[in-house]
Every structure is written in structure tokens, then in C-alpha cells.
C-alpha atoms as a PDB file:
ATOM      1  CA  UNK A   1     -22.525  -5.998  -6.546  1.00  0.00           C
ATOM      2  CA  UNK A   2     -21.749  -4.621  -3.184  1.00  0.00           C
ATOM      3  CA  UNK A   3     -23.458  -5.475   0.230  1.00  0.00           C
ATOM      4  CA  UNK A   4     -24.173  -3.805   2.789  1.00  0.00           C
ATOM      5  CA  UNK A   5     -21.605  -4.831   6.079  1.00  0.00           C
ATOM      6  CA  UNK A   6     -22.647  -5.415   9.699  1.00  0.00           C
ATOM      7  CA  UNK A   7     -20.552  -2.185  10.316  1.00  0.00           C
ATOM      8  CA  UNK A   8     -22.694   1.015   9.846  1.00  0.00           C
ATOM      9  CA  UNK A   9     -21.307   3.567   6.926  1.00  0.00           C
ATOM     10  CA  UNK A  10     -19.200   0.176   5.413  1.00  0.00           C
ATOM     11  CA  UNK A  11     -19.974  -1.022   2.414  1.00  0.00           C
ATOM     12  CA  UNK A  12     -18.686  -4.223   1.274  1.00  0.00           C
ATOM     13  CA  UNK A  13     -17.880  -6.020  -2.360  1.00  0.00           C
ATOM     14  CA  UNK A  14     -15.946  -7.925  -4.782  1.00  0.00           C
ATOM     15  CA  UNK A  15     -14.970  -6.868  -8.089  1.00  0.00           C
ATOM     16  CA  UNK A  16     -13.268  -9.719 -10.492  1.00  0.00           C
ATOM     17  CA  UNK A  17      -9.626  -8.976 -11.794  1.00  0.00           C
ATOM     18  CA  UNK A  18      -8.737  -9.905 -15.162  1.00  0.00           C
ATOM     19  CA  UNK A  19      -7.188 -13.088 -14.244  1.00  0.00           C
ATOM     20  CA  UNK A  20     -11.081 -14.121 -12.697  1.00  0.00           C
ATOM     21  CA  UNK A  21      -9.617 -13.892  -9.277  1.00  0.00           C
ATOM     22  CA  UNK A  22     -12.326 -11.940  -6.618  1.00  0.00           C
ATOM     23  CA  UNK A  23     -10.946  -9.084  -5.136  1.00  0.00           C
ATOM     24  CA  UNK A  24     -12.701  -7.798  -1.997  1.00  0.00           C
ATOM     25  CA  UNK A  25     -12.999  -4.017  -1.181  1.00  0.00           C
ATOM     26  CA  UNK A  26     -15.074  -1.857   1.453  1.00  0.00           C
ATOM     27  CA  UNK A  27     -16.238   1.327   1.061  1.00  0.00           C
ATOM     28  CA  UNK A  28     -17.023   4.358   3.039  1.00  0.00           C
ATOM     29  CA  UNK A  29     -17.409   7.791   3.428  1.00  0.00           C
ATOM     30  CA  UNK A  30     -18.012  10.696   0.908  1.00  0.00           C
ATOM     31  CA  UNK A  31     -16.519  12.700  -1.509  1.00  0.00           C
ATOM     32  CA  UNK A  32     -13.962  12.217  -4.115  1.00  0.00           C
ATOM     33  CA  UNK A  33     -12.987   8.684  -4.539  1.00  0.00           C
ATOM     34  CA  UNK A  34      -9.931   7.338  -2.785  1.00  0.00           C
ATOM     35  CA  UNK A  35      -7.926   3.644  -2.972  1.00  0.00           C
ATOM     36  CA  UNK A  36      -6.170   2.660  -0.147  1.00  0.00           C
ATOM     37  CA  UNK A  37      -3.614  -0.100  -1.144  1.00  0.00           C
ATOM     38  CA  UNK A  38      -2.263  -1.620   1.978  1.00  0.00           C
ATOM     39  CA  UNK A  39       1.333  -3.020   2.679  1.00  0.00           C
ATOM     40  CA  UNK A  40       3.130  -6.461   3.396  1.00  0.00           C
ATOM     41  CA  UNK A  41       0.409  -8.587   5.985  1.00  0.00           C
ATOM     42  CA  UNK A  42      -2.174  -5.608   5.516  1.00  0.00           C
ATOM     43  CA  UNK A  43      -5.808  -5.915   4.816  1.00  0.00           C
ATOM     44  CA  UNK A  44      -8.461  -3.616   4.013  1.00  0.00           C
ATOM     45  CA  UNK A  45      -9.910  -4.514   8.082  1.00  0.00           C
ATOM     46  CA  UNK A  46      -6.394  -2.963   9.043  1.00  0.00           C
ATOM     47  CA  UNK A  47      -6.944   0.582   6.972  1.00  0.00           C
ATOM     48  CA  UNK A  48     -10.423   1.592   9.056  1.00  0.00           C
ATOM     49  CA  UNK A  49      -8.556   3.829  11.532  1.00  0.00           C
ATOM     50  CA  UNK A  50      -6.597   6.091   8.238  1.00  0.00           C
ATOM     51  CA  UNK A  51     -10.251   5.480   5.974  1.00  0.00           C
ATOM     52  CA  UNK A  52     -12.594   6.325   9.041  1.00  0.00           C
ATOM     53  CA  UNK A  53     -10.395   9.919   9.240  1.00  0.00           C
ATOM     54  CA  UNK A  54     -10.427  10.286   5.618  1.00  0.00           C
ATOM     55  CA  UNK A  55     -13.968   9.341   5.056  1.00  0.00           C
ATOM     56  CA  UNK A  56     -15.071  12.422   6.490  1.00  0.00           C
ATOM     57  CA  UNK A  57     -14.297  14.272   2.718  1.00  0.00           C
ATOM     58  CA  UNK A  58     -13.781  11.328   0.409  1.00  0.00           C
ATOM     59  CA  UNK A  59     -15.271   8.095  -0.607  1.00  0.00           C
ATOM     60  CA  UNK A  60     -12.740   5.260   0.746  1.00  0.00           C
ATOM     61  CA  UNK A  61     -12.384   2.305  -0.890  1.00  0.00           C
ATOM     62  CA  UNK A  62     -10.072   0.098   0.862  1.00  0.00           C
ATOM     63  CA  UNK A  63      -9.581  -3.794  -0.280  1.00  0.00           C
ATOM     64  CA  UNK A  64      -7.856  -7.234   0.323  1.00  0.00           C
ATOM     65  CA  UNK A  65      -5.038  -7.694  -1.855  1.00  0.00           C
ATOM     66  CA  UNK A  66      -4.575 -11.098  -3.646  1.00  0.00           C
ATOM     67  CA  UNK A  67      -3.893 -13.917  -1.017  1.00  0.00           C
ATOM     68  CA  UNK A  68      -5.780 -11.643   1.615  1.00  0.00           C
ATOM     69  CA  UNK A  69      -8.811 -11.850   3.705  1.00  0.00           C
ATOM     70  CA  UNK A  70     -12.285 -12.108   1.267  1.00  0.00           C
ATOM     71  CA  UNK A  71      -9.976 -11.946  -1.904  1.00  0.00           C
ATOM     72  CA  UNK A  72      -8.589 -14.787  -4.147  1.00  0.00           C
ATOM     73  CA  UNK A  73      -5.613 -16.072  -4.901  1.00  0.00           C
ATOM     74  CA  UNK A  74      -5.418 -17.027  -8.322  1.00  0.00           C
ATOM     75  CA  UNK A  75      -1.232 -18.680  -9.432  1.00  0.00           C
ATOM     76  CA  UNK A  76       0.398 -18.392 -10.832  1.00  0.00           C
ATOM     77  CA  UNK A  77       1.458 -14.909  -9.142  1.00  0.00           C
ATOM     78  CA  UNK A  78       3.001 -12.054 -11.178  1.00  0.00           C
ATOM     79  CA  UNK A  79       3.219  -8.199 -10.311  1.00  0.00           C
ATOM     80  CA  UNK A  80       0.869  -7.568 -13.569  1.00  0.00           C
ATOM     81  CA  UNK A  81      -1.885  -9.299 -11.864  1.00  0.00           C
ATOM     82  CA  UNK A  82      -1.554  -7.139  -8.642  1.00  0.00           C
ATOM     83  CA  UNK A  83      -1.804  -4.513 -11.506  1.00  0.00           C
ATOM     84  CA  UNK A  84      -4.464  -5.336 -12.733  1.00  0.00           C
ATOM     85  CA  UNK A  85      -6.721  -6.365  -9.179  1.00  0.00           C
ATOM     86  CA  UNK A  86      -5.994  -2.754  -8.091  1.00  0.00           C
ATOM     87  CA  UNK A  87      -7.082  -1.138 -12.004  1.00  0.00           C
ATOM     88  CA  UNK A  88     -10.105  -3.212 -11.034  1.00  0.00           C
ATOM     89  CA  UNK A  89     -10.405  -1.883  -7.677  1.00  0.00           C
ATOM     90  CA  UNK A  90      -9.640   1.459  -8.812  1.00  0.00           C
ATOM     91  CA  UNK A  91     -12.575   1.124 -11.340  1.00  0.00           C
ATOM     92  CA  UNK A  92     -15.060   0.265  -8.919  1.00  0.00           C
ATOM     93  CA  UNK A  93     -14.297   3.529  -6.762  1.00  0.00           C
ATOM     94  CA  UNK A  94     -15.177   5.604  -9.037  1.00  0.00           C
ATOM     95  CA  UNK A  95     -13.110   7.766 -12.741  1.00  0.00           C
ATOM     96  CA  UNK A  96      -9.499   8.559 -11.526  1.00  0.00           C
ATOM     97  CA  UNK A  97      -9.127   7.769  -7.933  1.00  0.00           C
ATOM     98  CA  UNK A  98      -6.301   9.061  -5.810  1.00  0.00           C
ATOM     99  CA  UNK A  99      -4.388   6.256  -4.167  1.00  0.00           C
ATOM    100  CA  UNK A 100      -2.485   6.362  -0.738  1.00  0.00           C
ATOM    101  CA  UNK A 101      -0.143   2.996  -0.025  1.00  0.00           C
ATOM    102  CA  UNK A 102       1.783   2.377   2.933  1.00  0.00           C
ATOM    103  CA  UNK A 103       5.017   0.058   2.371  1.00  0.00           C
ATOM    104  CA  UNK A 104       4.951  -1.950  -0.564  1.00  0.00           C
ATOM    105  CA  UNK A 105       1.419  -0.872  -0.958  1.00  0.00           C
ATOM    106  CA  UNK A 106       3.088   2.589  -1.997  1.00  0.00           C
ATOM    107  CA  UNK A 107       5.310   0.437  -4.578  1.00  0.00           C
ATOM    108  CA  UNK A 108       2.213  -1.073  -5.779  1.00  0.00           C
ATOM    109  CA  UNK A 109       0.512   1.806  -6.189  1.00  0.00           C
ATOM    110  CA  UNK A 110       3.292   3.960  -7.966  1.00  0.00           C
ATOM    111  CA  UNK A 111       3.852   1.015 -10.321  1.00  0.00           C
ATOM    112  CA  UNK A 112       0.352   1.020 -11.282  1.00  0.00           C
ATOM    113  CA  UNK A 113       0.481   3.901 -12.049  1.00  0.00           C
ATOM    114  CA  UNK A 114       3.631   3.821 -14.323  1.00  0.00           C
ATOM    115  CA  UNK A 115       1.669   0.992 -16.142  1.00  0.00           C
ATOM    116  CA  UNK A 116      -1.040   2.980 -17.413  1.00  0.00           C
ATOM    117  CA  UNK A 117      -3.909   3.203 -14.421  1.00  0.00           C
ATOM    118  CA  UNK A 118      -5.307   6.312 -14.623  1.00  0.00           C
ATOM    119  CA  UNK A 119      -5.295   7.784 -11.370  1.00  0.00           C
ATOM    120  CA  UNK A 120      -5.395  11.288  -9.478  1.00  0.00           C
ATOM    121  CA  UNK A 121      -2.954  12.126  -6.823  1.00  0.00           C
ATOM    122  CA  UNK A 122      -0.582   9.750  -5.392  1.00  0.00           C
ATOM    123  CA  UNK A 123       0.280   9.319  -1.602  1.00  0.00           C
ATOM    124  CA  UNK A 124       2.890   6.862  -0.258  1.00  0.00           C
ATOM    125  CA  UNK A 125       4.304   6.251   2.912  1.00  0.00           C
ATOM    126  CA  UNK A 126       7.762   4.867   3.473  1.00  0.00           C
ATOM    127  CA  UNK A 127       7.887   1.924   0.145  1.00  0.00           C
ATOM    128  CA  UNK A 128      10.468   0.058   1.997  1.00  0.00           C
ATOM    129  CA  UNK A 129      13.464   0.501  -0.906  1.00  0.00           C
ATOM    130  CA  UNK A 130      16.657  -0.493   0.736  1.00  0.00           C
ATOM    131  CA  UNK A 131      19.628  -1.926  -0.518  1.00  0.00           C
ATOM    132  CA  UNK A 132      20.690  -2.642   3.013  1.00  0.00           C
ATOM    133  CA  UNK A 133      17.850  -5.368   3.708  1.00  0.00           C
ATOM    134  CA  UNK A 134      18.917  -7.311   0.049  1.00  0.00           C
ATOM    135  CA  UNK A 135      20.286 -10.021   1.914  1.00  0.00           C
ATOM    136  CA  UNK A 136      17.176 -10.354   4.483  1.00  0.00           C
ATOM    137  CA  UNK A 137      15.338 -10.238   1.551  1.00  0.00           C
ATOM    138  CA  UNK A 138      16.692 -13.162  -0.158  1.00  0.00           C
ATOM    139  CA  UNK A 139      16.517 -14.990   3.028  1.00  0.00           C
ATOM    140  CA  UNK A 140      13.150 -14.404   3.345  1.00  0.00           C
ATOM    141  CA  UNK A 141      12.822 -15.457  -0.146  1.00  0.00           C
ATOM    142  CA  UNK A 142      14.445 -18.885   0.066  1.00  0.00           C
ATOM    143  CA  UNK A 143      12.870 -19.976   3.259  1.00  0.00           C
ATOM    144  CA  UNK A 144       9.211 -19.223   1.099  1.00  0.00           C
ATOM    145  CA  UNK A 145      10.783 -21.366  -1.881  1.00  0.00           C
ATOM    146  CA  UNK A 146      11.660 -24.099   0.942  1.00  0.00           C
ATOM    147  CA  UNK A 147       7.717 -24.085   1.873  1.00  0.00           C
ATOM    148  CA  UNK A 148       8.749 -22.553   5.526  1.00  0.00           C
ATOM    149  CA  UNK A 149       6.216 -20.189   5.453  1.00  0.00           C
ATOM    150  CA  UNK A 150       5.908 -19.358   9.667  1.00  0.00           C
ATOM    151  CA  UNK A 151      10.366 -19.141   9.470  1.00  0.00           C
ATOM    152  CA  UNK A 152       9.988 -16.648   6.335  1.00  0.00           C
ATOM    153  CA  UNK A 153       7.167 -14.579   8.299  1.00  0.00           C
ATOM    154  CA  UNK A 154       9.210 -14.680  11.610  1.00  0.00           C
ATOM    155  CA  UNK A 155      12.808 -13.692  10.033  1.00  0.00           C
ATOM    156  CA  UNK A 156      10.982 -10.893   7.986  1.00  0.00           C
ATOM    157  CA  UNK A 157       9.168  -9.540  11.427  1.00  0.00           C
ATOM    158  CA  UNK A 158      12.818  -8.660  13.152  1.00  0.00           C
ATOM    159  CA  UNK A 159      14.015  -7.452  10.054  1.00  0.00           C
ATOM    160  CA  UNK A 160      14.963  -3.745  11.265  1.00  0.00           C
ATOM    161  CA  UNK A 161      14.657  -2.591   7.755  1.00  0.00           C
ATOM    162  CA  UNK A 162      11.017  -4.202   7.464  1.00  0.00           C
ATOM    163  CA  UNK A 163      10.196  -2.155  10.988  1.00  0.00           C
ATOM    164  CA  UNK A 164      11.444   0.733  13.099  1.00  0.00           C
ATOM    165  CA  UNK A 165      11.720  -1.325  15.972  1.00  0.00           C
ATOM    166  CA  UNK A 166      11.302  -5.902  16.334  1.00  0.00           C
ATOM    167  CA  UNK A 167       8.249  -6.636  16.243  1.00  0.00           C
ATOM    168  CA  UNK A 168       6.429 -10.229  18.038  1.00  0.00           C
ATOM    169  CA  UNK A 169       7.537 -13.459  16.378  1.00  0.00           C
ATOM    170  CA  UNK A 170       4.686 -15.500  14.984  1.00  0.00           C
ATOM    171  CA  UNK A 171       3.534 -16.916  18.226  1.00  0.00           C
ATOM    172  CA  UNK A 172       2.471 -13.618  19.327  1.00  0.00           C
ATOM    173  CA  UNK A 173       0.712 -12.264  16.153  1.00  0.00           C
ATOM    174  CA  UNK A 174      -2.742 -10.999  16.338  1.00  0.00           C
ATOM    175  CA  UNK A 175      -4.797 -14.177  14.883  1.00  0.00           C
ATOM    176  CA  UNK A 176      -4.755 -14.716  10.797  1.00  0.00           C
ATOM    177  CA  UNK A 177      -1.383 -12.788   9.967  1.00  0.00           C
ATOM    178  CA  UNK A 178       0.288 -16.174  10.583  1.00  0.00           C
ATOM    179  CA  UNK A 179      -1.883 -17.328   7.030  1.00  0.00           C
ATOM    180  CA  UNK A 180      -0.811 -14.012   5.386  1.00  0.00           C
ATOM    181  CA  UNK A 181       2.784 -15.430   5.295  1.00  0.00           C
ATOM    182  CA  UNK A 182       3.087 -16.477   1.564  1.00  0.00           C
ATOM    183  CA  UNK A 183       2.292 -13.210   0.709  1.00  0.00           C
ATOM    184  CA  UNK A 184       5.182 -11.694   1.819  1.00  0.00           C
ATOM    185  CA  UNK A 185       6.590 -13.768  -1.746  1.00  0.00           C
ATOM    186  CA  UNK A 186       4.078 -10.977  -3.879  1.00  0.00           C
ATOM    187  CA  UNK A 187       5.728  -8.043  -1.820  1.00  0.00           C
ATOM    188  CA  UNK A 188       9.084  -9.118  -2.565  1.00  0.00           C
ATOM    189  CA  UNK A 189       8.239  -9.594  -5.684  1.00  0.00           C
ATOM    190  CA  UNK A 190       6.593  -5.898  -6.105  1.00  0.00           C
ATOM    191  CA  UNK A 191       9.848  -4.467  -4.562  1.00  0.00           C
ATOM    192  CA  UNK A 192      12.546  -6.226  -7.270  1.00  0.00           C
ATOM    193  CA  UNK A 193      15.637  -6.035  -6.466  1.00  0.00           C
ATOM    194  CA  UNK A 194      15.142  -3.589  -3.690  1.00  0.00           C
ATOM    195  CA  UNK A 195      16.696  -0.338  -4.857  1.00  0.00           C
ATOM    196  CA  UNK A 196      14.280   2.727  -6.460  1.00  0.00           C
ATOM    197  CA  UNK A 197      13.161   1.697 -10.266  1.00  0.00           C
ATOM    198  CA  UNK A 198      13.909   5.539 -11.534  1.00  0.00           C
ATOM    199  CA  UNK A 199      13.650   4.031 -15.093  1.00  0.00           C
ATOM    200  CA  UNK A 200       9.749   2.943 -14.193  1.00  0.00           C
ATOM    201  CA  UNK A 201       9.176   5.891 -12.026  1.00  0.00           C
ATOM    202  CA  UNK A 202       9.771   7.822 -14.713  1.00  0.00           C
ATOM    203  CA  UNK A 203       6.488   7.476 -16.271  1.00  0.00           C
ATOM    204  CA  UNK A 204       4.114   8.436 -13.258  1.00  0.00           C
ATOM    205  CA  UNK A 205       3.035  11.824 -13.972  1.00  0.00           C
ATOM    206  CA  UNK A 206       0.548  11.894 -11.740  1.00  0.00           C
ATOM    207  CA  UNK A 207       1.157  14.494  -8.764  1.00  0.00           C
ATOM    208  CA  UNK A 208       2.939  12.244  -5.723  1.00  0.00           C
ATOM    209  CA  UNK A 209       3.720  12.993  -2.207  1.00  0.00           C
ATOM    210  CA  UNK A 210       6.296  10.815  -0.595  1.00  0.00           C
ATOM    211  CA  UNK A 211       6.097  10.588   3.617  1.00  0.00           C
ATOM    212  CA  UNK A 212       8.550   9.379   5.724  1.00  0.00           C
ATOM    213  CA  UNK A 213       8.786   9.034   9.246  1.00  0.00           C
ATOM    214  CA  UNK A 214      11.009  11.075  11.151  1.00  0.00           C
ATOM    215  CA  UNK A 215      11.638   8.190  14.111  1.00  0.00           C
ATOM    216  CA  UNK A 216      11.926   5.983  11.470  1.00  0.00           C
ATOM    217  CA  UNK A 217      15.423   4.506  10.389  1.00  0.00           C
ATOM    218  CA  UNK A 218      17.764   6.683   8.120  1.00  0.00           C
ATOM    219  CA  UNK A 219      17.496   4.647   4.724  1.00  0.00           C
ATOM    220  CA  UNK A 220      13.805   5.232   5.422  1.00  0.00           C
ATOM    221  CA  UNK A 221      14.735   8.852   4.725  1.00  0.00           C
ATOM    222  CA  UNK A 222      17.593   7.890   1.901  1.00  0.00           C
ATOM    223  CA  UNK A 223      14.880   5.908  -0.037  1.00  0.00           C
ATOM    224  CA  UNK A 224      11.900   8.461   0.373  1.00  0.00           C
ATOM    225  CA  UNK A 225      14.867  11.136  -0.970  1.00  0.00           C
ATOM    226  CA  UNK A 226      15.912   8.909  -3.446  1.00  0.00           C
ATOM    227  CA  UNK A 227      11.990   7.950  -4.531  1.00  0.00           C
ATOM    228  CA  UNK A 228      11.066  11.468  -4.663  1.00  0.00           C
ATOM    229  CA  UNK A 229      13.804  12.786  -6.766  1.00  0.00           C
ATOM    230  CA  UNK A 230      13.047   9.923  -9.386  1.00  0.00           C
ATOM    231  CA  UNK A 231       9.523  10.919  -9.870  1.00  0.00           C
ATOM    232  CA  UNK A 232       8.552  14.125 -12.227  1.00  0.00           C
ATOM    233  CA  UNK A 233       5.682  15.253  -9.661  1.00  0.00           C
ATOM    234  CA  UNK A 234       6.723  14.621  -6.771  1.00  0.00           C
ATOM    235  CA  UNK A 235       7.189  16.060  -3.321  1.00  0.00           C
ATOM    236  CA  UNK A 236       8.792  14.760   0.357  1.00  0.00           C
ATOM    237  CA  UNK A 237       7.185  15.213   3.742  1.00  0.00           C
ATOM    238  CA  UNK A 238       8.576  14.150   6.958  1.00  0.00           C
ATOM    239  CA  UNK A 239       6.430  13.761  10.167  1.00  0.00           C
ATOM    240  CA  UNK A 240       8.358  14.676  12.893  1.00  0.00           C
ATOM    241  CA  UNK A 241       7.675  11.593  15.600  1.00  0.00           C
ATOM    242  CA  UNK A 242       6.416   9.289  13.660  1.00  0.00           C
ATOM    243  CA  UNK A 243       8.080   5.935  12.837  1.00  0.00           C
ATOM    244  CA  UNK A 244       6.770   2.834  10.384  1.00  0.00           C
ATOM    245  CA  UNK A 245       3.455   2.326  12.097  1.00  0.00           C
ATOM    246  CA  UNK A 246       2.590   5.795  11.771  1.00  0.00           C
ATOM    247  CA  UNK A 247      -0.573   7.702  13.995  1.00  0.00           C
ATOM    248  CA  UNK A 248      -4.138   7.305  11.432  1.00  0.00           C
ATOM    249  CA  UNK A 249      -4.486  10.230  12.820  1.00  0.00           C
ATOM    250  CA  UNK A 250      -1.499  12.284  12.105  1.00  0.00           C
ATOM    251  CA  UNK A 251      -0.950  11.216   9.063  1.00  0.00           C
ATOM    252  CA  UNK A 252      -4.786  11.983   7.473  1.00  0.00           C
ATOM    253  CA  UNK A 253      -4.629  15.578   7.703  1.00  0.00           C
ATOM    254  CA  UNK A 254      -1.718  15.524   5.489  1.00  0.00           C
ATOM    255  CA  UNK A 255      -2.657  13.207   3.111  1.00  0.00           C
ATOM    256  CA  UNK A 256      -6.593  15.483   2.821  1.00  0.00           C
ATOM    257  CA  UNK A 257      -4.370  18.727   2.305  1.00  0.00           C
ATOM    258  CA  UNK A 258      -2.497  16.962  -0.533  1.00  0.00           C
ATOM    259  CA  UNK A 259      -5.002  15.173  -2.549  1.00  0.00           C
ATOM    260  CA  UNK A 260      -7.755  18.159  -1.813  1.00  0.00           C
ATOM    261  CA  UNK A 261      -5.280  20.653  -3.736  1.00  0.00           C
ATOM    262  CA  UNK A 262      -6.338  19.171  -7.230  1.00  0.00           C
ATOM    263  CA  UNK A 263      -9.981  20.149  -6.641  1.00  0.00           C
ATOM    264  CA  UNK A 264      -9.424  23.372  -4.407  1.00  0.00           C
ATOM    265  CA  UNK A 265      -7.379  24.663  -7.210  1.00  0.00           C
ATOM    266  CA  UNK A 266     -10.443  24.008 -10.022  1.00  0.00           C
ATOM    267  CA  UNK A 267     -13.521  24.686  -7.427  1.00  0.00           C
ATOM    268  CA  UNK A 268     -11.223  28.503  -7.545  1.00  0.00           C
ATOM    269  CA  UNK A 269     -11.201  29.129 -10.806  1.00  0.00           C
END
């Protein structure tokens, strides 16, 4: 049952996963349905600036992933379950949704997909691939195992493969990313061992546009390569400029042009 939010054009709700866990999602805008599946410490509160721009020709649906804002955070985790809050998700927005993700939100999404959700277009931007950050990885993995939480969130923050450029230790965070830090254990967890599952790519048929940042480090640009060529569908952008935390509003116009073609193509015919 959704609700209407204090912000005018938002709608907010929860939709239960299969596990029983709530999942909380906002929506906005108009048009053909579109899931925004946000990356490591995201919310749906941090996708407004991309979903405001968007909204103005689809219907956003943007949400809290598992151990997130409104949402739940039922254990014990698996990837499947992240599977199945964003089928759930995906079923509230509406029949075959595009999805955009940014980071491991792209992973999420793309894996998804390869399990089965049916789902239009697909739009990533930068899944964060590298088998240069394994070791900060596993770092970052042990210090979560060790219950050190704040240490895991600051080493992965000045990781240069996690960002284009260090970003504030803990102290300095905006307020509530500091609680998001155990989540960076699901992320990990959607990214394996790091390097570009070709084997599971394989089965996304779905149309997919890869984006990179051209500021951004080079394996950013090795992994979007090596993403795209895995995928049967799929095509690579680069926007010149643009680095990790890439401009809402350079990147919507590309992402409308993309997932519009589907329904250009048949509104022509």
C-alpha cells in the first residue's frame, strides 16, 4: 500500500520480499516504469537528483536496499535475497521495468537479470569490477567479520578503486552512512571475487548500456570494456568529464535516449 510523502510528486511504500523482509521504495514521475537500484552506502533519498531528471518521461521507482533506510534486514544475508527484494521492487513498478544501477547497484541489477527478472533495458554505471582492489576487498571483508564496522567503512572510503578521488573518513560523513557500514558485507558479496562473471552475464539478454566515466580511473574503463564485451546486448558509453560521482544531470539524458529507443522504435511502426 503506498503513502503519500511530505515531498510533493513522491510517493512512498513497502513491498515484502520473499524472505518477509519490508523493502521500502518511492515513486515519482510518469511514463514507462523505471528501477533505480543504488550502489554501496546508497539509498533511494540519495537517487532524487538522477529520478527528479528522469521523472519528467518515466515513472521512477527508487528504493532502500536491504539493511537501508525504511527497509529490513532480514539474516541471514545471501545475494538471492537481494534478488529477490529487487523482483519485488521491480513488480511493484509496474510489467518489465528498465533498471539503471550505479556501482554494485549495476552488479545487482545485471545479476537479476541473469536470474530470471524480467526486465526492459538495462543501464549501469561503472559496477566497480577490479582485480586490482582484491586485496582492499578482503581487508574490508575481515575487519566486517572482526565486528569493526566504522574501520571496514573508513578503509573502504580511501580505497582509490572504490572512488576516483579519497573521500572523508567516517568522522566527516554526512549523518546515517556511518550505520550503512555492514552493508558494505552485501556489496562485496554481490561483486564475488571481483573480476566480470562472463559465465553469468551470459544469460542477460536484455538490451544493456554500460557508462563509464572518462575522469574516472583506467580499470574503470578496463572493467566497463571487459563488462560490455561479456554481455550479448550490450553497448559502452563514456562521458567525457565525468568521474565516479557522476553529474544527475549529465548522465539522464543519456540514460532517456537509451531506454526510450525500445518504445520509439514500436510507437514507429
Amino acid at each position: 500500500m503506498d503513502e503519500v510523502s511530505n515531498t510533493p510528486g513522491r510517493v512512498g511504500g513497502r513491498v515484502t520480499s520473499r524472505d518477509g523482509t519490508p523493502i521500502a521504495y518511492e515513486r515519482y514521475g510518469e511514463g514507462p516504469p523505471l528501477v533505480l537500484v543504488s550502489g554501496a552506502l546508497g539509498t533511494a533519498a540519495g537517487g532524487r537528483a538522477l529520478g527528479g531528471l528522469l521523472a519528467r518521461r518515466f515513472t521512477v521507482v527508487a528504493y532502500d536496499r536491504r539493511g537501508r533506510g525504511g527497509s529490513g534486514d532480514t539474516g541471514p544475508y545471501a545475494v538471492q535475497r537481494e534478488i529477490e527484494d529487487l523482483a519485488a521492487v521491480a513488480g511493484a513498478a509496474g510489467a518489465g521495468p528498465a533498471l539503471y544501477g550505479e556501482g554494485t547497484g549495476g552488479a545487482l541489477a545485471l545479476a537479476a537479470v541473469a536470474a530470471g527478472l524480467e526486465a526492459g533495458a538495462v543501464a549501469a554505471y561503472e559496477p566497480p569490477y577490479s582485480e586490482e582492489a582484491a586485496e582492499r576487498r578482503r581487508q574490508v571483508g575481515v575487519l566486517l567479520r572482526e565486528g569493526r564496522p566504522l574501520a571496514a567503512l573508513d578503509l573502504f572510503l580511501a580505497d582509490p578503486a572504490a572512488a576516483p578521488e579519497p573521500r572523508p573518513g567516517v568522522t566527516e560523513l554526512r549523518p546515517g552512512v556511518a550505520e550503512l557500514a555492514h552493508t558494505l558485507a552485501y556489496d562485496l558479496a554481490v561483486l564475488g571475487d571481483g573480476t566480470v562473471p562472463e559465465p553469468l552475464l551470459a544469460r542477460v539478454h536484455a538490451r544493456v548500456l554500460v557508462v563509464d566515466g572518462g575522469a574516472s580511473p583506467a580499470w574503470t574503463r578496463r572493467a566497463a570494456l571487459t563488462l560490455t564485451a561479456a554481455l550479448p546486448r550490450a553497448r559502452h558509453r563514456t562521458l567525457t568529464g565525468q568521474t565516479h560521482e557522476v553529474a544527475p544531470h549529465v548522465l539522464a539524458p543519456v540514460l532517456e535516449d537509451f531506454l526510450m529507443e525500445d518504445r520509439e522504435t514500436a510507437e514507429a511502426a
